[in-house]
N, C-alpha and C. Protein backbone atom coordinates (compact mmCIF):
# COMPACT_ATOMS: atom_id res chain seq x y z
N UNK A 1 108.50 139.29 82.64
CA UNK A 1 109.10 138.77 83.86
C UNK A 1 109.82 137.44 83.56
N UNK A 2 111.08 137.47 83.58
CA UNK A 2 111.98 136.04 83.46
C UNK A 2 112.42 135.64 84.72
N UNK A 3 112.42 136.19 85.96
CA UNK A 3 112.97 135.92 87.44
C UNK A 3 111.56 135.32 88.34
N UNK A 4 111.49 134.17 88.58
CA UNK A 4 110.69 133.59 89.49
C UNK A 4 110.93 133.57 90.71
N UNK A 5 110.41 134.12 91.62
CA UNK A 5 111.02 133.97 92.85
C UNK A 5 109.78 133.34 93.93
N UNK A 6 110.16 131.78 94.00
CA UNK A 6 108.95 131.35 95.03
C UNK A 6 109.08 131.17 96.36
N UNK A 7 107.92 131.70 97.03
CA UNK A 7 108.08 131.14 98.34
C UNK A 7 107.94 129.29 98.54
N UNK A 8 108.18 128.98 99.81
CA UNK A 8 108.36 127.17 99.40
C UNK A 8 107.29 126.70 100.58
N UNK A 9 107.18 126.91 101.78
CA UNK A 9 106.30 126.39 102.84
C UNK A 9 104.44 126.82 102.19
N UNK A 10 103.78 125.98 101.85
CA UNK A 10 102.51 126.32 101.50
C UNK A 10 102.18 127.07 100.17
N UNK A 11 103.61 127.30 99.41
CA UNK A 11 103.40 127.61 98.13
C UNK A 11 103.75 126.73 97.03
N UNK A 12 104.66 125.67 97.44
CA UNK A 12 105.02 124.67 96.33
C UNK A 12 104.54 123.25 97.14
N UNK A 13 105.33 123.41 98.16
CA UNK A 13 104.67 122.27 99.34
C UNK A 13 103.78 122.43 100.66
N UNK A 14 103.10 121.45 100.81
CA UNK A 14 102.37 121.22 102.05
C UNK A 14 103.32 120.61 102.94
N UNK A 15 104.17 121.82 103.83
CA UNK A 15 105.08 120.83 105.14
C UNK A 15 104.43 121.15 106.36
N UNK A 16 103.02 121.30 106.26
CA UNK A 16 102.22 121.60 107.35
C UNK A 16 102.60 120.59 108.80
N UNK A 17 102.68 119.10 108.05
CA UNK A 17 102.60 118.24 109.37
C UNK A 17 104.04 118.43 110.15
N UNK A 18 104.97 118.33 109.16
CA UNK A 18 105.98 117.90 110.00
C UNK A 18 106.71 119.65 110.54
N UNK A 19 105.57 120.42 110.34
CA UNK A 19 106.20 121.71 110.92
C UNK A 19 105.42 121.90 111.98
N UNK A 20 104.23 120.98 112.10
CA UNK A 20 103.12 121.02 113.33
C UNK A 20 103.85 120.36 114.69
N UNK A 21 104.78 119.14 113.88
CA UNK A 21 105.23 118.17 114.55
C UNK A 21 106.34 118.54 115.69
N UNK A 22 107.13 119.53 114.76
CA UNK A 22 108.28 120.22 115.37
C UNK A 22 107.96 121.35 116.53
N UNK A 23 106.72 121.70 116.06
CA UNK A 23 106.28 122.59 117.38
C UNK A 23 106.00 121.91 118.58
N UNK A 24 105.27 120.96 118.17
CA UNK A 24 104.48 120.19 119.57
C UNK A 24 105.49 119.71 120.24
N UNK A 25 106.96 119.18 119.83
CA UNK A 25 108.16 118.34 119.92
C UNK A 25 108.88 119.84 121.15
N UNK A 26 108.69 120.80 120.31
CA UNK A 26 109.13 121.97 121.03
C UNK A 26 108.34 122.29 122.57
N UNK A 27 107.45 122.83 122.76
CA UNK A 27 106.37 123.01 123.47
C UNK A 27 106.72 121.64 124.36
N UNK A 28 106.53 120.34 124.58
CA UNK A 28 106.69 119.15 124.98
C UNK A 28 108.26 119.44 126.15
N UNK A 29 109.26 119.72 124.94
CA UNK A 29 110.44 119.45 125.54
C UNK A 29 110.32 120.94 126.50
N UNK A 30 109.82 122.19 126.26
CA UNK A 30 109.84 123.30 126.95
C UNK A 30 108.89 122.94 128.08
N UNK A 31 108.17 121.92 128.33
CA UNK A 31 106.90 121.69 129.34
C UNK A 31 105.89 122.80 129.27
N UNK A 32 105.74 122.91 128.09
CA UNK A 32 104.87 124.33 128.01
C UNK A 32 103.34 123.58 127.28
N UNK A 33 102.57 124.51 127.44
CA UNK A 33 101.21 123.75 127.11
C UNK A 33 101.56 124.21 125.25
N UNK A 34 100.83 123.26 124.18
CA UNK A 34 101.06 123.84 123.00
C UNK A 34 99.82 124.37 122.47
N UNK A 35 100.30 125.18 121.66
CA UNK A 35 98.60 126.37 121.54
C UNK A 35 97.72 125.17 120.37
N UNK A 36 96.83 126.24 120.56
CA UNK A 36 95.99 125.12 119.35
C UNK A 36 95.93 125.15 118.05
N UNK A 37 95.16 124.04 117.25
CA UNK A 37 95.80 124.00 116.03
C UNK A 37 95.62 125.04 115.07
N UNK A 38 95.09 126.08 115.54
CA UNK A 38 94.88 127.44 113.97
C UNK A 38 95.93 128.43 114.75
N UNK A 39 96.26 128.10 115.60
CA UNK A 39 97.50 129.36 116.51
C UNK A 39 98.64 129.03 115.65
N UNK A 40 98.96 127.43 115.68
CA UNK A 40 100.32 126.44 114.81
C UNK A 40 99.90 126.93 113.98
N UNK A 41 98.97 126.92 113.08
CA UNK A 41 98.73 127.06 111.67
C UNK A 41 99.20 128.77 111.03
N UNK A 42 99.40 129.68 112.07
CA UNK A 42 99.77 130.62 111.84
C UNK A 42 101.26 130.94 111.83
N UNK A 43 101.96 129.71 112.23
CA UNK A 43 103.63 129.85 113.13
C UNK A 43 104.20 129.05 111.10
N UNK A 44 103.32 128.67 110.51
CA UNK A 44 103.44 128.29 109.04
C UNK A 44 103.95 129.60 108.26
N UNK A 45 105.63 130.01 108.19
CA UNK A 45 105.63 131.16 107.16
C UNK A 45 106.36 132.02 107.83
N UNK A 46 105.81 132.65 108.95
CA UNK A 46 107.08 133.54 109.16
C UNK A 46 108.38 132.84 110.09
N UNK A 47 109.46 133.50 109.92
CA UNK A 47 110.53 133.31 110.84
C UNK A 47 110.22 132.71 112.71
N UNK A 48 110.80 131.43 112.65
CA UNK A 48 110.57 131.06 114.13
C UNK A 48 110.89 131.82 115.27
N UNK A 49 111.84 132.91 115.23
CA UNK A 49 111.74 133.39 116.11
C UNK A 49 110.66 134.47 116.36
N UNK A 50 110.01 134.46 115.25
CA UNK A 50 108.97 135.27 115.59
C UNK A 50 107.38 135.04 116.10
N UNK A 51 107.23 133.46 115.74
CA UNK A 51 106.19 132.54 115.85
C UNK A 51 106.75 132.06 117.59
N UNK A 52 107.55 131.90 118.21
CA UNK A 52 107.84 131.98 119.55
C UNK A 52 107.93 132.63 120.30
N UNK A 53 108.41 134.24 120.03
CA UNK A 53 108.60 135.06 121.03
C UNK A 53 107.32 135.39 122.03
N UNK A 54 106.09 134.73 121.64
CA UNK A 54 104.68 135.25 122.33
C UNK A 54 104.79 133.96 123.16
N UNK A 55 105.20 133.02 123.27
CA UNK A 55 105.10 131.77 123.72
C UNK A 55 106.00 131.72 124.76
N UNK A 56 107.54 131.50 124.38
CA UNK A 56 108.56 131.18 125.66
C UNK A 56 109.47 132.23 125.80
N UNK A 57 110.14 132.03 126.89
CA UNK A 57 110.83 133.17 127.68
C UNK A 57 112.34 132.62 126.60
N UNK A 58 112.65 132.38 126.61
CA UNK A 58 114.16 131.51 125.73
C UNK A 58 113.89 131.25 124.09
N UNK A 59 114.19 131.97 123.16
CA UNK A 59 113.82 132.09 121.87
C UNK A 59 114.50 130.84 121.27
N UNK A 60 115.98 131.59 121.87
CA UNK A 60 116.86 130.73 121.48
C UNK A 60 117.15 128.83 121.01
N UNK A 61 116.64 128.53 122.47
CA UNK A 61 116.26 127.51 122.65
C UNK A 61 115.25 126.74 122.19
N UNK A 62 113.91 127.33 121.82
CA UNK A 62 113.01 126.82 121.40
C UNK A 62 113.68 126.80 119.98
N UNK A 63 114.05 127.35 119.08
CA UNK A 63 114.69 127.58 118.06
C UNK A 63 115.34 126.04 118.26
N UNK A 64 116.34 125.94 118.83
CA UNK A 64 117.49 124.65 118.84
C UNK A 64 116.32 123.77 118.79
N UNK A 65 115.64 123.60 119.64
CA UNK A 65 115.08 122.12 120.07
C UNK A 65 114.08 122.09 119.14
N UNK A 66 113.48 122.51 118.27
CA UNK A 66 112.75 122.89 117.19
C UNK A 66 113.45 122.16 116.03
N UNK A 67 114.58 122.57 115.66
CA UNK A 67 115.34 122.18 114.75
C UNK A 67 115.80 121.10 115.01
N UNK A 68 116.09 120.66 116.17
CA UNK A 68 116.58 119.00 116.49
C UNK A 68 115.54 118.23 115.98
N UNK A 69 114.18 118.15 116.08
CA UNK A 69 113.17 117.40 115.62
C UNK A 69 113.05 117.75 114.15
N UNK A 70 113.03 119.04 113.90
CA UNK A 70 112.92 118.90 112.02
C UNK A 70 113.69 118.15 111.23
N UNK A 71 115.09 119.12 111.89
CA UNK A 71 116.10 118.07 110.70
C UNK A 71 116.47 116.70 110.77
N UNK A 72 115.72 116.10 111.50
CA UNK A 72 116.03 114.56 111.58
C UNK A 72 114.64 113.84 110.86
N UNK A 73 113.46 114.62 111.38
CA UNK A 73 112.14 113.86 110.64
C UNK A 73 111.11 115.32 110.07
N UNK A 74 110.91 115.99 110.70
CA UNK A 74 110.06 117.21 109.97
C UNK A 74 110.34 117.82 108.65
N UNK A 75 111.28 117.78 107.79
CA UNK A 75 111.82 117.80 106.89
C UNK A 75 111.67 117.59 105.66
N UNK A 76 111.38 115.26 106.42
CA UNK A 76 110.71 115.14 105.25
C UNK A 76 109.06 114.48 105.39
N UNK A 77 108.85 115.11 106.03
CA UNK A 77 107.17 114.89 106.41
C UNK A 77 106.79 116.23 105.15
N UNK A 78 106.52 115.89 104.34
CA UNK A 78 105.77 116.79 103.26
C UNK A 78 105.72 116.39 101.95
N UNK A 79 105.12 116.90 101.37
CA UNK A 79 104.59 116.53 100.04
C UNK A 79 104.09 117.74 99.45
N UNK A 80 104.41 117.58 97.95
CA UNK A 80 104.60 118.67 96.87
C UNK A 80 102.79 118.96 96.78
N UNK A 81 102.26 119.88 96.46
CA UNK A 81 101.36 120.57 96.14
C UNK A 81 100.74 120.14 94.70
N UNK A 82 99.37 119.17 94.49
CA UNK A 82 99.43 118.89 92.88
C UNK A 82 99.40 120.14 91.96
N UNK A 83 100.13 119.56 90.71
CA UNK A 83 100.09 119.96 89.42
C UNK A 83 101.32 121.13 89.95
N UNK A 84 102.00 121.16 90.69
CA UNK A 84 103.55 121.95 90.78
C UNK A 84 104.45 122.04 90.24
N UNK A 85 105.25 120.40 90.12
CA UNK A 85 106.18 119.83 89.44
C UNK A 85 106.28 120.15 87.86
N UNK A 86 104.86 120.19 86.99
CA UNK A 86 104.44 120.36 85.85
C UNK A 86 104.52 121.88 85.64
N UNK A 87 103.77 122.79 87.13
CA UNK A 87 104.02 124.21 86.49
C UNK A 87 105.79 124.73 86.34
N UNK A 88 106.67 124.16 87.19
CA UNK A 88 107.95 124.09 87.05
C UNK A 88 109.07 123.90 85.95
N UNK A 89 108.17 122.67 85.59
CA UNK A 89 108.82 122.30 84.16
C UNK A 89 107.94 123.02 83.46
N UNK A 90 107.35 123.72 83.18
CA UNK A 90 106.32 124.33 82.08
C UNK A 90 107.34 126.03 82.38
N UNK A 91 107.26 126.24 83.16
CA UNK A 91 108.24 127.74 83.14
C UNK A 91 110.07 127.28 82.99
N UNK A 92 110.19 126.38 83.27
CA UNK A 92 111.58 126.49 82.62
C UNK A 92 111.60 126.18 81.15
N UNK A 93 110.62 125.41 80.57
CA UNK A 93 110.80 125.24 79.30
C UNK A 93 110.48 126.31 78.65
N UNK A 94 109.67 127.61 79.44
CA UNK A 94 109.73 128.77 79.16
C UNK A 94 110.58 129.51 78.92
N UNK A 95 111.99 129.50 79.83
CA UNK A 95 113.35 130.14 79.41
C UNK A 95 113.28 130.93 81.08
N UNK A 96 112.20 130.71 81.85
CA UNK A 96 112.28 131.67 83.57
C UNK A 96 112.94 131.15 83.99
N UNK A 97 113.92 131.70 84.73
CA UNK A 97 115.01 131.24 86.14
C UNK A 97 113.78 131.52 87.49
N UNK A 98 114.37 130.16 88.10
CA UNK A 98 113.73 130.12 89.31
C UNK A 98 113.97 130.03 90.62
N UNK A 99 114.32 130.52 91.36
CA UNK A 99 114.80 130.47 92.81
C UNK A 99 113.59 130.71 93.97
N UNK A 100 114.24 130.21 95.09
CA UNK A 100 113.35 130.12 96.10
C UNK A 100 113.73 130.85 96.58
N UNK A 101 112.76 131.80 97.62
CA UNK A 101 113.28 132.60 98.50
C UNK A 101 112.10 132.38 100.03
N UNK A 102 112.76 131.56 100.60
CA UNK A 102 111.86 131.45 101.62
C UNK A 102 112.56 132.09 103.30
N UNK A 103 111.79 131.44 104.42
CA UNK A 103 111.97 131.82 105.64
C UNK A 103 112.70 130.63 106.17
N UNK A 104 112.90 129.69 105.38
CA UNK A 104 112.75 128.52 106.20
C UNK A 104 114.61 128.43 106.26
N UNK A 105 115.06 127.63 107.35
CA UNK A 105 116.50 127.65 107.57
C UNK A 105 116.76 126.98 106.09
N UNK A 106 118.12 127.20 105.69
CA UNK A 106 118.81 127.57 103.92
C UNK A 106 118.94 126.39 104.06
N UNK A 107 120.16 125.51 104.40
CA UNK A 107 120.05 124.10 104.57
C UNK A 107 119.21 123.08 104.39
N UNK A 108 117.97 123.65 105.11
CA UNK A 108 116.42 122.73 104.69
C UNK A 108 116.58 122.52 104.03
N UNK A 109 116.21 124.09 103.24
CA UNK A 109 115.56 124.09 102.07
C UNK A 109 116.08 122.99 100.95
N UNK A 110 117.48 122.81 101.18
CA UNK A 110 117.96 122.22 100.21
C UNK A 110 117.88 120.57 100.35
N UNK A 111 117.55 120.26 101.61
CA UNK A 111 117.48 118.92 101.72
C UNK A 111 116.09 118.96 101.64
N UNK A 112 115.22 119.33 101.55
CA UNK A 112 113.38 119.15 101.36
C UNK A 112 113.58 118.77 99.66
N UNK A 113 114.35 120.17 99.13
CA UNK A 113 114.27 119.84 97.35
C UNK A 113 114.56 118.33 97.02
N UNK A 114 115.80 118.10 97.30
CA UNK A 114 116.52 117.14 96.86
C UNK A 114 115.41 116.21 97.21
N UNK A 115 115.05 116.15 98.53
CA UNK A 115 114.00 114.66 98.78
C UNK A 115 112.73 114.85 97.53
N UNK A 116 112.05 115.87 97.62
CA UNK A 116 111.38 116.26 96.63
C UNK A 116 111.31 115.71 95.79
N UNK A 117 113.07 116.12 94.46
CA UNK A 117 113.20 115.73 93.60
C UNK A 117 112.83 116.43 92.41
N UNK A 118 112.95 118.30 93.31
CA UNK A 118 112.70 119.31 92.46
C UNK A 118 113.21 120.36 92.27
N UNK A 119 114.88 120.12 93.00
CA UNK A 119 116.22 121.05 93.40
C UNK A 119 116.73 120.88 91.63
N UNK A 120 116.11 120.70 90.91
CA UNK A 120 116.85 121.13 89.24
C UNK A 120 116.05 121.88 88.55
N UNK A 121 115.26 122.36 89.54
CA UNK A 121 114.33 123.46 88.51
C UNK A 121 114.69 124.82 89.14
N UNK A 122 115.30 124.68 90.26
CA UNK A 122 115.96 126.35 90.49
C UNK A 122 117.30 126.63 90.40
N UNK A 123 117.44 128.28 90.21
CA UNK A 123 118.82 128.30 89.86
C UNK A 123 119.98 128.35 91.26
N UNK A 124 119.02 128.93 92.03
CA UNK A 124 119.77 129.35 93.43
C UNK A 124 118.57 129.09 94.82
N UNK A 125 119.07 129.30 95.45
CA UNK A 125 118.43 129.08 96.65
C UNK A 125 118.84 130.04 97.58
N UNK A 126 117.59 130.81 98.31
CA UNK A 126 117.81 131.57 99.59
C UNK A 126 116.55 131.54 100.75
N UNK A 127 117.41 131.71 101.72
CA UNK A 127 116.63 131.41 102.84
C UNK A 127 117.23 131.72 104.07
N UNK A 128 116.36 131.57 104.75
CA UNK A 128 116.82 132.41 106.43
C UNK A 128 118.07 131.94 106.84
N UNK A 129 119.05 133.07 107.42
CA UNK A 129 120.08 132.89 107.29
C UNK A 129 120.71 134.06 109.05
N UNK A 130 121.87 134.37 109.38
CA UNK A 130 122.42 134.78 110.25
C UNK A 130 121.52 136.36 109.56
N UNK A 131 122.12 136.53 108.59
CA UNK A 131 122.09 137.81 107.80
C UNK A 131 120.36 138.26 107.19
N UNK A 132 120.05 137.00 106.63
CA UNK A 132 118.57 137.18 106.46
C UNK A 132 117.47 136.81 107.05
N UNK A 133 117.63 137.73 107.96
CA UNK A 133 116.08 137.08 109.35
C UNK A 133 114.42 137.18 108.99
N UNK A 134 114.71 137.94 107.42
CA UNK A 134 112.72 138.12 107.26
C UNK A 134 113.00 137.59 105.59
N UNK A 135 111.49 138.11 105.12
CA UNK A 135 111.29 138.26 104.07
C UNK A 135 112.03 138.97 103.13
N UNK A 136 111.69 139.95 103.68
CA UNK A 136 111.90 141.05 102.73
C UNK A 136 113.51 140.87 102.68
N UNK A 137 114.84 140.74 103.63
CA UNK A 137 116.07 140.36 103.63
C UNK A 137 116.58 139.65 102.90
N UNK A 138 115.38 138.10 102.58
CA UNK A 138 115.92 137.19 102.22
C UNK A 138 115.44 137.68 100.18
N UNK A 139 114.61 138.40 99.96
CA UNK A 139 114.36 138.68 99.01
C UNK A 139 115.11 139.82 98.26
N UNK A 140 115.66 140.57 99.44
CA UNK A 140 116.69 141.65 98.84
C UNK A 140 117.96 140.77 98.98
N UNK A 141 118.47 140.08 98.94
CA UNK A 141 119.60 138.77 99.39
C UNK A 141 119.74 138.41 97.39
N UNK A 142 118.26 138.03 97.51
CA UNK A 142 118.24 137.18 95.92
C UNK A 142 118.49 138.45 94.96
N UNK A 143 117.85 139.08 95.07
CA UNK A 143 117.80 140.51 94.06
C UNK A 143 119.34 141.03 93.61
N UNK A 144 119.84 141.01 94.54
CA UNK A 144 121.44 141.79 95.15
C UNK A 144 122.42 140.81 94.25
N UNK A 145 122.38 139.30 94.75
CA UNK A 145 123.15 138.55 93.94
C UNK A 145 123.24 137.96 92.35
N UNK A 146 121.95 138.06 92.12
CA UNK A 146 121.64 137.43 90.93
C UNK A 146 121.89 138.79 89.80
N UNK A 147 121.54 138.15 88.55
CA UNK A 147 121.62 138.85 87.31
C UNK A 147 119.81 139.40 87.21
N UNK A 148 119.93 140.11 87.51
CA UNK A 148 118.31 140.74 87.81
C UNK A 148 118.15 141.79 87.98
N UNK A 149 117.25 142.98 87.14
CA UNK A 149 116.73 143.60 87.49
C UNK A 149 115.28 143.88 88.31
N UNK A 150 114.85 144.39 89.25
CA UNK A 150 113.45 144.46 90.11
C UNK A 150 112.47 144.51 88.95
N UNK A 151 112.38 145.09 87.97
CA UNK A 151 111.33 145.17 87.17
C UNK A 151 111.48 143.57 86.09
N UNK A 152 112.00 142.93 86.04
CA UNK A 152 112.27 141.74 85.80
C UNK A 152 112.20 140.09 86.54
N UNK A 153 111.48 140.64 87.97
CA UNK A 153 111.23 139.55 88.86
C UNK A 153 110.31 139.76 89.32
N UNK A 154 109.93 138.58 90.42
CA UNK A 154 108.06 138.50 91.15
C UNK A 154 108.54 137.86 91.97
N UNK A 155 107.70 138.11 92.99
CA UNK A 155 107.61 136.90 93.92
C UNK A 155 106.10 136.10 93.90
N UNK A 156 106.14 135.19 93.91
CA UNK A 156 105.12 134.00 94.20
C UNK A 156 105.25 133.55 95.60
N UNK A 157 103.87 133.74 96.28
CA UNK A 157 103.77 133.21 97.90
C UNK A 157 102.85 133.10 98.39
N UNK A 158 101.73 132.53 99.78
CA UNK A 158 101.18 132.66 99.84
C UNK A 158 100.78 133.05 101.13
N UNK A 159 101.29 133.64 101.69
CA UNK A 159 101.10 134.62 102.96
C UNK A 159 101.22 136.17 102.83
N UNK A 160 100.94 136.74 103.54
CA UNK A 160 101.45 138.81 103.52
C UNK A 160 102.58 138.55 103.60
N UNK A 161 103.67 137.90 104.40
CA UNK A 161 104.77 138.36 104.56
C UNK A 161 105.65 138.17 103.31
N UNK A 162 105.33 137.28 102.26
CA UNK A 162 105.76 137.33 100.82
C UNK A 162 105.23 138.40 99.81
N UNK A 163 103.52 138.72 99.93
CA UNK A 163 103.62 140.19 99.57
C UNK A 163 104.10 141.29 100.33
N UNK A 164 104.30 141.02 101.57
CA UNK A 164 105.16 142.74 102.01
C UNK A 164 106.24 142.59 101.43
N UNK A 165 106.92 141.37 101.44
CA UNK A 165 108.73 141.32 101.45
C UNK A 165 108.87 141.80 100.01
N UNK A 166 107.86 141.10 98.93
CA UNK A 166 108.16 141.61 97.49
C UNK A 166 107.91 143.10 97.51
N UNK A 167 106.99 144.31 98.14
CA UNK A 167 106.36 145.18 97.94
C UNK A 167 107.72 146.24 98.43
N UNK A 168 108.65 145.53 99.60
CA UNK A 168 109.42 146.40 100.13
C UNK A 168 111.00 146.48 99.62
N UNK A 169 110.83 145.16 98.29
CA UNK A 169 112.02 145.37 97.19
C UNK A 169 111.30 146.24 96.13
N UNK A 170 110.30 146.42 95.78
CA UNK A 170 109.69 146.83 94.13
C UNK A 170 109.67 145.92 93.36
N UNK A 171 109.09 144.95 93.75
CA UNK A 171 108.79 144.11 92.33
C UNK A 171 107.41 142.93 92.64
N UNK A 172 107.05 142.97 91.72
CA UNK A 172 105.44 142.40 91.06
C UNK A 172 105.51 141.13 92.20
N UNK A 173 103.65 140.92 92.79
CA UNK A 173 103.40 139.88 93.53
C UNK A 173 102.21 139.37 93.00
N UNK A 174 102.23 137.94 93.51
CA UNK A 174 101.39 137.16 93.55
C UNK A 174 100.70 136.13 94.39
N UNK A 175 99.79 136.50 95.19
CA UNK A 175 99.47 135.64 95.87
C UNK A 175 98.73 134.16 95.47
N UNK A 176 99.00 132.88 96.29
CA UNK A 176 98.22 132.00 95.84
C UNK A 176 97.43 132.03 97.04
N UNK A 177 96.28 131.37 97.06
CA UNK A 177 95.51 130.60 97.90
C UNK A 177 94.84 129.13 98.50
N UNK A 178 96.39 128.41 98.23
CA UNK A 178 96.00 127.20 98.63
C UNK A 178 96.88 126.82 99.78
N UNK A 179 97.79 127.41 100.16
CA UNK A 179 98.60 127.49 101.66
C UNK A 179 98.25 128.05 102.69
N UNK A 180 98.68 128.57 103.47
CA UNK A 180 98.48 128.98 104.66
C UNK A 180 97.87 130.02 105.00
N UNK A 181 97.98 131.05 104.04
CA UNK A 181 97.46 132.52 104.20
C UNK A 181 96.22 132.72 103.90
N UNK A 182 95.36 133.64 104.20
CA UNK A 182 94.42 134.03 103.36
C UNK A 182 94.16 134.94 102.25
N UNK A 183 93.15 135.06 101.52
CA UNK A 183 92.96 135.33 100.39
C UNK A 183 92.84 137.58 100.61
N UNK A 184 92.01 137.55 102.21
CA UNK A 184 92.02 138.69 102.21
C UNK A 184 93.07 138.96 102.68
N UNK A 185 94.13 138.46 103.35
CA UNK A 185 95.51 139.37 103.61
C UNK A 185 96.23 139.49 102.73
N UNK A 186 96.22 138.63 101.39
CA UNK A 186 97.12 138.82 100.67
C UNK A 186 96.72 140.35 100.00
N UNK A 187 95.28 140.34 99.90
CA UNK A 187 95.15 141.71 98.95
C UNK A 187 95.03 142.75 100.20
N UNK A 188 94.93 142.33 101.22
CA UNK A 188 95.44 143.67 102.01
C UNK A 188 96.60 143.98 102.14
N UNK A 189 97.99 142.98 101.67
CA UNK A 189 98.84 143.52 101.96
C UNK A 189 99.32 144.03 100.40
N UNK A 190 98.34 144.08 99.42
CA UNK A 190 99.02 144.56 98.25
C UNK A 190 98.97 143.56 97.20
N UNK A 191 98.55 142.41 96.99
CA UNK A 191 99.28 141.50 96.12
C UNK A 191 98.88 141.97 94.76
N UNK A 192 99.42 142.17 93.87
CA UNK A 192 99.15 142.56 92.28
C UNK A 192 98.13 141.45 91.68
N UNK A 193 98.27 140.18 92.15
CA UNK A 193 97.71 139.30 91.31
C UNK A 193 97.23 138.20 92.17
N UNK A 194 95.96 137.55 92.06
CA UNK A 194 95.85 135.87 93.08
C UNK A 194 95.64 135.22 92.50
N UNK A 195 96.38 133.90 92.80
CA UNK A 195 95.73 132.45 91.94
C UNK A 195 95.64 131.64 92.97
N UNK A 196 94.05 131.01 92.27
CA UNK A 196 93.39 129.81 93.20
C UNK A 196 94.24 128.45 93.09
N UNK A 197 94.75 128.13 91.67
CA UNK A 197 95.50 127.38 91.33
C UNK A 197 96.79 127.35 90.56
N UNK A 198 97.67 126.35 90.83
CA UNK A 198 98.84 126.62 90.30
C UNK A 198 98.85 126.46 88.41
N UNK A 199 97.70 126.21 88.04
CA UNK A 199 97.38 126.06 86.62
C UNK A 199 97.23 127.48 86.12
N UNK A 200 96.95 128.76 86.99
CA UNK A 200 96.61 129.82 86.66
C UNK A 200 97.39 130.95 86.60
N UNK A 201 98.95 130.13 87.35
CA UNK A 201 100.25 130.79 87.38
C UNK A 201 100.91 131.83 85.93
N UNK A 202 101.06 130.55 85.25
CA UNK A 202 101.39 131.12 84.05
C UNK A 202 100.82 132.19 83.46
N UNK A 203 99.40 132.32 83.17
CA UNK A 203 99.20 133.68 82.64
C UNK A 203 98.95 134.66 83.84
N UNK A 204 99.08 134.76 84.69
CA UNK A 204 99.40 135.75 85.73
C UNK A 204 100.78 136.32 85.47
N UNK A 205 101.77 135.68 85.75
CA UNK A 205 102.64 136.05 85.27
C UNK A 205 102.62 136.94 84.27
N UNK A 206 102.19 136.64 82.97
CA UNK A 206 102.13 137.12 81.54
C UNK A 206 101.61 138.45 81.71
N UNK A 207 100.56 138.44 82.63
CA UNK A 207 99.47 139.87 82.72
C UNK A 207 100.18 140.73 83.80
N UNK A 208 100.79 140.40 84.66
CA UNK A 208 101.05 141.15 85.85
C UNK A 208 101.96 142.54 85.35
């Protein structure tokens, strides 16, 4: 496997707060009561319009006013995941190309890296988009463009919806367990491989 493909919310970083922040900011401006904190903790990962539609009558909107509070401060309310940065540089000095393939609006993504200070360890970037509303979209998005064959890539993530999305291109998963998901959904939804830590990446990879 030379194609890395990571998820980024709870798999490289913890943007738990300032994605908690953006909800409550939401909910507030909607006058709506905001659910509680393991309900938020679930709205971590998939697509916002899908983490709202149980909530408000106007998707749309919650969407806008959501994003008015991120991209000004939720953004950069986060911090990298230890020993990440190191597994990063340890697979590129490997010769792996690495791209992100997340849920999170594309734009973010790229201003989270840069604050980061870890937008030179991937080759490309994809993410929720007009065109790519899930996982699995945004992962057949990366597949489609790049120099890649499916039997030549993985995804790394740590929710189901990164093992379904990899399971519904054909190609090798891995769940972690230090983000948002749990340990039994990942292997219920299939994951080939779990790591407790990002130290344990590398030979997963190797074995998968």
């Amino acid at each position: 496997m030379k194609s890395i493909l990571f998820d980024l919310d709870g798999t490289l970083v913890d943007s738990s707060i300032g994605i908690k922040n953006a909800f409550a900011y939401t909910f507030e401006k909607l006058a709506l009561p905001c659910p509680e904190p393991e309900i938020l903790r679930t709205f971590i990962g998939p697509p916002l319009e899908d983490s709202f539609t149980l909530y408000v009558e106007d998707v749309n909107s919650a969407v806008r006013i959501y994003r008015e509070y991120y991209q000004k401060f939720g953004v950069f309310e986060v911090e990298l995941y230890p020993n990440i940065e190191q597994l990063l540089k340890d697979l590129v000095a490997n010769n792996y190309k690495l791209y992100i393939t997340s849920s999170k609006n594309e734009p973010m993504i790229h201003v989270m890296l840069k604050h980061l200070k870890i937008d030179k360890y991937f080759t490309r970037i994809y993410g929720h988009t007009p065109k790519q509303l899930n996982k699995t979209e945004v992962i057949k998005a990366c597949l489609s463009s790049e120099p890649m064959a499916a039997n030549d890539a993985m995804i790394i993530g740590d929710t189901k919806f990164d093992i379904i999305g990899g399971k519904n291109n054909n190609i090798k998963t891995i769940g972690v367990t230090w983000g948002f998901g749990l340990e039994s959904e990942l292997l219920l939804a299939g994951a080939d491989n779990i790591c407790f830590s990002p130290s344990e990446i590398i030979k997963a990879i190797e074995t998968v």
